[in-house]
Protein backbone atom coordinates (compact mmCIF):
# COMPACT_ATOMS: atom_id res chain seq x y z
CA UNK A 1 -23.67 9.21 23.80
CA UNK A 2 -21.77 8.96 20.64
CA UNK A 3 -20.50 5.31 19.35
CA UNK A 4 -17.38 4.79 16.84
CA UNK A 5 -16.28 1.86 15.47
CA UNK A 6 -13.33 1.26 13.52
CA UNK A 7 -11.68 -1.74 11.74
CA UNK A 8 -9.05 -2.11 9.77
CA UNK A 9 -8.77 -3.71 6.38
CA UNK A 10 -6.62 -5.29 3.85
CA UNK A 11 -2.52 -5.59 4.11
CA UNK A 12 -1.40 -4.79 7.38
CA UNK A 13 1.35 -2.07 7.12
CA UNK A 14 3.10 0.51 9.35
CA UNK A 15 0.77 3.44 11.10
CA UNK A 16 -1.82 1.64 11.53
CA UNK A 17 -1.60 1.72 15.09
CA UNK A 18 -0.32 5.57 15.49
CA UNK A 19 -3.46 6.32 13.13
CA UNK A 20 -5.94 4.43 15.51
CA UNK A 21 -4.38 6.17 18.58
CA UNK A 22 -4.71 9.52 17.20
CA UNK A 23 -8.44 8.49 16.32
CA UNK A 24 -9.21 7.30 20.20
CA UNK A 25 -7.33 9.90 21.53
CA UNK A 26 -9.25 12.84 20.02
CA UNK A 27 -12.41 11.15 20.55
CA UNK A 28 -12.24 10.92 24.31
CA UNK A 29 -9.98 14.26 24.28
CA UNK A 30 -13.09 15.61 22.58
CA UNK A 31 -16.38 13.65 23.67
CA UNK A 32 -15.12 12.52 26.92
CA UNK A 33 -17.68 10.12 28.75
CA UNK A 34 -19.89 10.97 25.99
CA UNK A 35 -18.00 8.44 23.27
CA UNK A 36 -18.17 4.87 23.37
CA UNK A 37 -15.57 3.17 20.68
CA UNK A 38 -15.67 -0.40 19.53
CA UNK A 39 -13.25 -2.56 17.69
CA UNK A 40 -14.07 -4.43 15.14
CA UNK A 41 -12.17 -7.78 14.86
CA UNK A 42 -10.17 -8.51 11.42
CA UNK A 43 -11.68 -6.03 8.81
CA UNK A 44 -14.98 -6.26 6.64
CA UNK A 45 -14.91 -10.32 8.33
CA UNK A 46 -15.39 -9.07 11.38
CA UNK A 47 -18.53 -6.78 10.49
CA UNK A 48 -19.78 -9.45 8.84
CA UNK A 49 -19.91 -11.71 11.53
CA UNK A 50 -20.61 -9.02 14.34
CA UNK A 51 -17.26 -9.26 16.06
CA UNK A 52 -16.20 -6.43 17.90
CA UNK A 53 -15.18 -5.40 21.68
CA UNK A 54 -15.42 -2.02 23.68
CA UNK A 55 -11.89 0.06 23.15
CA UNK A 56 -11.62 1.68 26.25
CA UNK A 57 -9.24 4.95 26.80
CA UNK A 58 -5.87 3.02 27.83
CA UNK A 59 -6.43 0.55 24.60
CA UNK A 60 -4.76 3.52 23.00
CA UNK A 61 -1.66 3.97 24.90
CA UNK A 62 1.71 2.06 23.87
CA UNK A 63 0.64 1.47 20.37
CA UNK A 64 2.42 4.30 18.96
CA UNK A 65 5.17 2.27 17.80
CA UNK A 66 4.03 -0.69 17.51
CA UNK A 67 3.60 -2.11 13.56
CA UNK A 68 0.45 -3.88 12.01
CA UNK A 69 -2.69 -3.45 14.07
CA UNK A 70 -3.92 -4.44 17.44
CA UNK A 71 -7.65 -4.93 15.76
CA UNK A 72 -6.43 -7.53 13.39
CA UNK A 73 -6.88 -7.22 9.50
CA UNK A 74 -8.06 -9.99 6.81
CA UNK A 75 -8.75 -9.70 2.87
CA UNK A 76 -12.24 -9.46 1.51
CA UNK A 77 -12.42 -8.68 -2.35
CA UNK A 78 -14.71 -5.81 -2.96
CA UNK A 79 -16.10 -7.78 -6.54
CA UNK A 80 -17.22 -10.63 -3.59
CA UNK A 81 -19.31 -7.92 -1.11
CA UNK A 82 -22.38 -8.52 -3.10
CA UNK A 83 -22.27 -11.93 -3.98
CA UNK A 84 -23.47 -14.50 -1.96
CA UNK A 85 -21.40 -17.36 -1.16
CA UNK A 86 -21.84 -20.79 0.03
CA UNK A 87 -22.47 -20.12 3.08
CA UNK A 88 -25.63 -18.10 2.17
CA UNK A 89 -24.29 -14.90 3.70
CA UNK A 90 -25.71 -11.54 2.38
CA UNK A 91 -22.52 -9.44 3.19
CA UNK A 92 -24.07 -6.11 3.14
CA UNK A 93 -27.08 -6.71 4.87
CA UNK A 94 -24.74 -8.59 7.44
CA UNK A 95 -22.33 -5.79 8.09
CA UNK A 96 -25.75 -3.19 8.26
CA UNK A 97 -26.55 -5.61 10.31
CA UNK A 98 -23.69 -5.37 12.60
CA UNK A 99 -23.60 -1.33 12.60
CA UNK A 100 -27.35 -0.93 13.74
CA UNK A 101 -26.93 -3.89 16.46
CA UNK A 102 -24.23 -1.96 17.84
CA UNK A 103 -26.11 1.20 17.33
CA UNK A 104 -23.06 3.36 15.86
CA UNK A 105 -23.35 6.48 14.78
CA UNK A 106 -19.95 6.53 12.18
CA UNK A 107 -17.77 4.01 11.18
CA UNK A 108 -14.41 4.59 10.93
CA UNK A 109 -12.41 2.42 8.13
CA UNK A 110 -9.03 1.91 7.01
CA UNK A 111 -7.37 0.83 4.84
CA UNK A 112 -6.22 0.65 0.49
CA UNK A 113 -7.95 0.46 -2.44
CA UNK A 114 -10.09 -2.55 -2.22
CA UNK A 115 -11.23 -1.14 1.36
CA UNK A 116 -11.95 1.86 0.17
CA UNK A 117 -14.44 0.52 -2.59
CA UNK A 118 -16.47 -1.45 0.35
CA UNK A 119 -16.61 1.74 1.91
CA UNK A 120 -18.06 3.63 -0.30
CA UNK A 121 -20.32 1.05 -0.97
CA UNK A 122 -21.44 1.09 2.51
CA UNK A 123 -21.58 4.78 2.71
CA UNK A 124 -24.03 4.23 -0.24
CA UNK A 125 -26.14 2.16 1.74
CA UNK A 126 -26.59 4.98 3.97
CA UNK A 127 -23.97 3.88 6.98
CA UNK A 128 -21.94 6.99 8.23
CA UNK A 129 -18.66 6.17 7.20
CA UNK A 130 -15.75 7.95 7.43
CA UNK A 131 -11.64 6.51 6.22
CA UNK A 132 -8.36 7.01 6.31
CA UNK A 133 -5.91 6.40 3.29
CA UNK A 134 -3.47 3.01 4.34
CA UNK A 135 -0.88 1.30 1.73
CA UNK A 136 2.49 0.89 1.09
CA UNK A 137 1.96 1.05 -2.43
CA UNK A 138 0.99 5.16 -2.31
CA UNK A 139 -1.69 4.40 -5.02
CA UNK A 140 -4.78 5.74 -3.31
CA UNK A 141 -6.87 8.52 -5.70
CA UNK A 142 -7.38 11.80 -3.54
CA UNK A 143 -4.10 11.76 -1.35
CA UNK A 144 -0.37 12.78 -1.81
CA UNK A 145 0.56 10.18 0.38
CA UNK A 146 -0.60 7.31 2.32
CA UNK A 147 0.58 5.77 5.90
CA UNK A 148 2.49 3.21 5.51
CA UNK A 149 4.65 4.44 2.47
CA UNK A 150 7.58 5.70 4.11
CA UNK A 151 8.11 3.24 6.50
CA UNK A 152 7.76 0.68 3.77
CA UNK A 153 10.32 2.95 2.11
CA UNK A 154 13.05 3.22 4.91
CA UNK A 155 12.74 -1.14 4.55
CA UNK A 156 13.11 -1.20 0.76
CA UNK A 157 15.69 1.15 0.60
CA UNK A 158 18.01 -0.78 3.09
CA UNK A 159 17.66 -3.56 1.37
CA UNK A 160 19.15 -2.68 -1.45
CA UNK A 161 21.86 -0.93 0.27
CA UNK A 162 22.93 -4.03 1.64
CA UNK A 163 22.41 -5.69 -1.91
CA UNK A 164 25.41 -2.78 -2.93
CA UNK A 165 28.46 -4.18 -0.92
CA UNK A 166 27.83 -8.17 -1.77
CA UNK A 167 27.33 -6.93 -5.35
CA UNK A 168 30.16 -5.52 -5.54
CA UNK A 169 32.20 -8.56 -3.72
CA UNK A 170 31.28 -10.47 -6.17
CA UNK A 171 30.76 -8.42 -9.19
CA UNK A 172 27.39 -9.64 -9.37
CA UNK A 173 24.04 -8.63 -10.86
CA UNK A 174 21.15 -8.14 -8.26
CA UNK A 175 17.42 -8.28 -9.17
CA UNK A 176 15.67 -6.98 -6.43
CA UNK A 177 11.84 -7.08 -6.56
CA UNK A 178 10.14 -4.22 -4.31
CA UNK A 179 6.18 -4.74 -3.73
CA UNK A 180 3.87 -2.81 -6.14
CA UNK A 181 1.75 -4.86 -8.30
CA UNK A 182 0.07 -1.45 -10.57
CA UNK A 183 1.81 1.21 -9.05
CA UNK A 184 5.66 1.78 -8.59
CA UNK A 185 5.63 4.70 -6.35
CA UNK A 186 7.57 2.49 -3.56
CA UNK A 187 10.05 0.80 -6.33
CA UNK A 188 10.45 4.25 -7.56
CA UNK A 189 11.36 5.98 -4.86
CA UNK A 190 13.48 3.09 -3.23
CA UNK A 191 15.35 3.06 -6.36
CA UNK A 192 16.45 6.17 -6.10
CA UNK A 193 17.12 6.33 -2.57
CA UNK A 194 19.18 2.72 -3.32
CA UNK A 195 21.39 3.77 -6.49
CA UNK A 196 20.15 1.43 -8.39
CA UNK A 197 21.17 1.48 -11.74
CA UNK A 198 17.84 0.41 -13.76
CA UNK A 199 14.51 0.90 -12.16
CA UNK A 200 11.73 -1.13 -13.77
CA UNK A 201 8.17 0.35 -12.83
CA UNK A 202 4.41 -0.81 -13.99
CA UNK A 203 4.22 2.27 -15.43
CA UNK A 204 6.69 2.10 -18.21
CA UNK A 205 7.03 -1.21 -19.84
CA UNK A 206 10.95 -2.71 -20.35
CA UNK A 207 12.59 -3.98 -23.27
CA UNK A 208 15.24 -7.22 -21.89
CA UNK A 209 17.38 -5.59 -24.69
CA UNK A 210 17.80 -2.33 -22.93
CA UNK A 211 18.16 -3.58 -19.49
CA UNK A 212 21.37 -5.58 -20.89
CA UNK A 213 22.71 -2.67 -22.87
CA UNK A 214 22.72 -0.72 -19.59
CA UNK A 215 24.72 -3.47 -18.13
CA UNK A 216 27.18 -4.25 -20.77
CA UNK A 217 27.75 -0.47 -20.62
CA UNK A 218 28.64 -0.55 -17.25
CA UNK A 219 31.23 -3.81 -17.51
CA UNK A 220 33.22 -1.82 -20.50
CA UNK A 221 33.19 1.49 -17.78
CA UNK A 222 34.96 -1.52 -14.96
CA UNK A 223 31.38 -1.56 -13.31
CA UNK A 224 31.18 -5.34 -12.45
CA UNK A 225 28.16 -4.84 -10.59
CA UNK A 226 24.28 -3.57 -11.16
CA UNK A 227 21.42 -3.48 -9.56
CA UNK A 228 18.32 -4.03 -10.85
CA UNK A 229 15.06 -2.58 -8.94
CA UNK A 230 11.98 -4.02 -10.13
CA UNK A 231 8.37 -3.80 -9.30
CA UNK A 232 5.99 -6.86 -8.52
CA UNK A 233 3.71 -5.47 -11.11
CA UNK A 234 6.54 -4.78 -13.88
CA UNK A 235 5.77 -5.41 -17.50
CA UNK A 236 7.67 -5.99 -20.68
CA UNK A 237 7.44 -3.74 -23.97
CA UNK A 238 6.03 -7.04 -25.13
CA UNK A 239 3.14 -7.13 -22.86
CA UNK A 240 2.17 -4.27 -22.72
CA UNK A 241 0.75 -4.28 -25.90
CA UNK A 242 -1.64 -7.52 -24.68
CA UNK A 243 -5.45 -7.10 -24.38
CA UNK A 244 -6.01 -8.21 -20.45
CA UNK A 245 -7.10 -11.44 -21.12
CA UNK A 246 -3.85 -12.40 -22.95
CA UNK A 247 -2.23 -10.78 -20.23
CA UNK A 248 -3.69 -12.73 -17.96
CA UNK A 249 -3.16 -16.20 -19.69
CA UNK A 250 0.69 -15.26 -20.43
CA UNK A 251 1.21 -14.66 -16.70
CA UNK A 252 -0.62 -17.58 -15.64
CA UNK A 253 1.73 -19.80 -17.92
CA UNK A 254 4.53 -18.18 -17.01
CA UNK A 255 7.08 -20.76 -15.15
CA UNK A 256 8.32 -18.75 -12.99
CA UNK A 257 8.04 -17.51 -9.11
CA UNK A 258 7.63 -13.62 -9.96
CA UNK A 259 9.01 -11.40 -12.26
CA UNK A 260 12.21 -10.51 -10.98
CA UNK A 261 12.96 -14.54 -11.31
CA UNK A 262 12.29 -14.23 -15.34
CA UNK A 263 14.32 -10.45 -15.77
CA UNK A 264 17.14 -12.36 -14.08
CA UNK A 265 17.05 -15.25 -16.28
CA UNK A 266 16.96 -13.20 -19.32
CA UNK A 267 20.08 -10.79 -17.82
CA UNK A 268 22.24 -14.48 -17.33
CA UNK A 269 21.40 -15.83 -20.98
CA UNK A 270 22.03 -12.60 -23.06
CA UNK A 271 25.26 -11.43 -21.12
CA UNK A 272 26.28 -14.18 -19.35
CA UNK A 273 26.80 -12.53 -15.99
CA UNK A 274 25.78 -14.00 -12.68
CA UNK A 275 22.53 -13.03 -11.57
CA UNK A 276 20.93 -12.80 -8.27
CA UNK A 277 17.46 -12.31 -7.31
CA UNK A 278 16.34 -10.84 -3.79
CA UNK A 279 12.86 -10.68 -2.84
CA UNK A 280 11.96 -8.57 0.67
CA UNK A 281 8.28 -9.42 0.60
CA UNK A 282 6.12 -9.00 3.40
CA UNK A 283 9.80 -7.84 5.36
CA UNK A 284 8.41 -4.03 3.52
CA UNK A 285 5.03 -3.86 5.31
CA UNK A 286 6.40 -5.27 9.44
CA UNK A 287 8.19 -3.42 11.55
CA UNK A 288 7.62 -0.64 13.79
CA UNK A 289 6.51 3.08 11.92
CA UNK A 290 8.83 5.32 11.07
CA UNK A 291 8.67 9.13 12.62
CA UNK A 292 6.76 10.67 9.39
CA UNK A 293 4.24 7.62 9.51
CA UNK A 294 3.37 8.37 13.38
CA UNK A 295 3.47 12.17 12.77
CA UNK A 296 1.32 11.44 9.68
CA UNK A 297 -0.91 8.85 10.83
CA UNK A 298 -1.74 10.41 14.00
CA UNK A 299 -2.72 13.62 11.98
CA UNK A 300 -4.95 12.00 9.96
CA UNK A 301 -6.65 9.90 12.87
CA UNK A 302 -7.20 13.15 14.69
CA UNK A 303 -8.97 14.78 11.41
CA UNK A 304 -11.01 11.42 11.23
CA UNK A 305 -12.27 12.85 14.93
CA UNK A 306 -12.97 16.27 13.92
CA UNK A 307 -15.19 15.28 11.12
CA UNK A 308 -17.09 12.78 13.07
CA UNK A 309 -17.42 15.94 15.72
CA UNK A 310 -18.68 17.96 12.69
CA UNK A 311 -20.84 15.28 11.45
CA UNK A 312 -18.96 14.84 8.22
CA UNK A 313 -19.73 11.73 6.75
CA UNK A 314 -19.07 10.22 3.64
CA UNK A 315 -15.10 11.15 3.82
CA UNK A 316 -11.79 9.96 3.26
CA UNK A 317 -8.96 11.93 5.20
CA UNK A 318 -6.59 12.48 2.61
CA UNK A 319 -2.90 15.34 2.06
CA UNK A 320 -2.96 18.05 -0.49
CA UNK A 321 -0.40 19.95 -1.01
CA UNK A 322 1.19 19.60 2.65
CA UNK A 323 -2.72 20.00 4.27
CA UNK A 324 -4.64 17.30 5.85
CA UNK A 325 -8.07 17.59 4.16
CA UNK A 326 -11.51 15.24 3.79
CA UNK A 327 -11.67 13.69 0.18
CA UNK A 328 -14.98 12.70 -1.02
CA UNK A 329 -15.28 9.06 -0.81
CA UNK A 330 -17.04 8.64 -3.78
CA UNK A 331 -14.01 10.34 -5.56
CA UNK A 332 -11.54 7.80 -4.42
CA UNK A 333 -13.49 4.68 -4.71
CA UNK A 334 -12.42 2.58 -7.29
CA UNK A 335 -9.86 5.07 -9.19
CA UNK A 336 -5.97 4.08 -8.80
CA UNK A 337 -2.54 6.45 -7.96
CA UNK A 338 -0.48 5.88 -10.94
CA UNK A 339 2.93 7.24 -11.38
CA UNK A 340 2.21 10.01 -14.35
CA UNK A 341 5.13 9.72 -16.82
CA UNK A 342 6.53 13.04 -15.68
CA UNK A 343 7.01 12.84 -12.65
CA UNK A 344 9.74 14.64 -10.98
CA UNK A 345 11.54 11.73 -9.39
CA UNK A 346 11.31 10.22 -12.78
CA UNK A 347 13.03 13.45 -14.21
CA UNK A 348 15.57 12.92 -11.56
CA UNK A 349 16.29 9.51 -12.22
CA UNK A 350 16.76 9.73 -15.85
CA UNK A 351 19.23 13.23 -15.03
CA UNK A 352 21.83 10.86 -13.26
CA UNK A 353 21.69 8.27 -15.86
CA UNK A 354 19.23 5.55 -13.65
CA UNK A 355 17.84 3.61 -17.16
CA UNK A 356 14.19 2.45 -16.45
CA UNK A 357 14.21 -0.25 -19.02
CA UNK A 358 12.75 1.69 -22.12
């Protein structure tokens, strides 16, 4: 008898269900009676405090479209696994703990960044572990993509369609801001896919004074309208050139809700136009999967089975170059997706005049 668990950590986003189908369905496809698979309630919380149920075989059927996850999700900073809290909880011993009480034999995790790092610190500590790649934000180390992107994507990018036709109404000015706090990869690509005219990424720090030249350009071409795409996790030319502390402290004093809010003040007191901001939020993440996140998902929850078949532990289940593949864990942990500077969509952008702010 072989025994699986698998939570789910972090954001929820789209695939997550597809992903855990295509896990439980290649198990049993492959192990038969031989598997036993257990859920593990809310993420890292729920391994902590050794919550979990049996999945049995139909817990995996009419989930393929379904958004978020049926095993629940929760947050747990990976700079907090080691440090004990009030509460006097060791949370590494407690989620060994948890593993050898239910007597698995591989662990099967997903989830982003912060996830990822727990993961590999638990694969350190000698639990089989294996995960697959899960964030909107497309900023894991050791895969093309991630689940969760596209359909995050399809959301983002119909928003600002719809921001288009009242824009132009009204001849307004639309800041839009598009989740990404280090890495625009969703922003980027939404932009695009949106027309809008300036796309503001973490990656590339703006100048105000070049976002409102773009726009006073386009009132003396009888363009009334612009829309401005902007990443959570944009920065000015300004502060870029902050140490992280003063970074920190800036941003913390800052009077406004988020980023967008301040870019669209500074748009409506140097040119005078009216300004808009619209924030999608957490609309990005719900929803049901689009077809490339169940296609992709499901791929990658059916190579989480074959390396658990092949006793491959120690693995992330990542895409190279159009082939589903296991990633070292220890080579994703802790290392971040940027958008490199020249990057083809980038190119693209800048070929059909889209400014990004610098």
């Amino acid at each position: 008898m072989i025994k699986v668990g698998i939570l789910t950590s972090g954001g929820d986003c789209q695939g997550l269900n597809p992903a855990i189908r295509g896990l439980g369905k290649a198990l049993y496809d492959t192990f038969g009676k031989e598997v036993k698979i257990y859920g593990i309630r809310d993420g890292y919380r729920g391994l902590i405090n050794g919550e979990y149920d049996i999945m049995k075989k139909s817990a995996f059927s009419g989930i393929l479209t379904m958004g978020g996850t049926i095993l629940g999700t929760s947050r747990q900073p990976f700079k907090e696994m080691k440090v004990i809290g009030d509460d006097g909880i060791d949370k590494v011993r407690a989620m060994k703990k948890t593993y050898d009480e239910i007597g698995l034999d591989c662990l099967v995790i997903l989830g982003g960044n912060g996830t990822h790092k727990t993961a590999n610190l638990l694969s350190e500590e000698g639990l089989n572990v294996v995960t697959l790649p899960k964030t909107i934000d497309n900023d894991l180390w050791g895969t093309d993509i991630t689940f969760g992107f596209y359909s995050a994507l399809d959301v983002a990018t119909e928003v600002i369609d719809r921001l288009h036709t009242t824009a132009t109404s009204h001849g307004r000015i639309f800041v839009v801001e598009i989740m990404g706090h280090k890495a625009g990869w969703l922003n980027l690509y939404a932009g695009l896919a949106g027309g809008a005219d300036i796309i503001l990424i973490p990656e590339i720090p703006y100048s105000i004074d070049k976002i409102t030249e773009v726009i006073d350009n386009r009132t003396k071409e009888g363009k009334l309208f612009s829309i401005v795409a902007v990443a959570e996790g944009a920065i000015s030319l300004e502060e870029s050139k902050m140490s992280k502390k003063e970074f920190k402290a800036a941003r913390a004093a800052m009077t406004y809700p988020s980023i967008a809010y301040r870019i669209a003040d500074d748009i409506a007191k140097i040119t005078e136009h009216d300004v808009r901001v619209a924030i999608p939020g957490h609309i990005q993440r719900g929803g049901e999967p689009s077809a490339y996140d169940r296609v992709l998902s499901t791929m990658f929850g059916t190579k989480a089975a074959e390396l658990i078949k092949n006793e491959k532990y120690g693995y992330m289940v990542g895409m190279k170059n159009g082939e589903v593949v296991p990633v070292p864990l220890s080579v994703v942990a802790g290392r971040l997706k940027c958008v490199p500077l020249d990057n083809q969509v980038i190119a693209s952008a800048r070929n059909i005049g889209i400014s990004f702010g610098d």
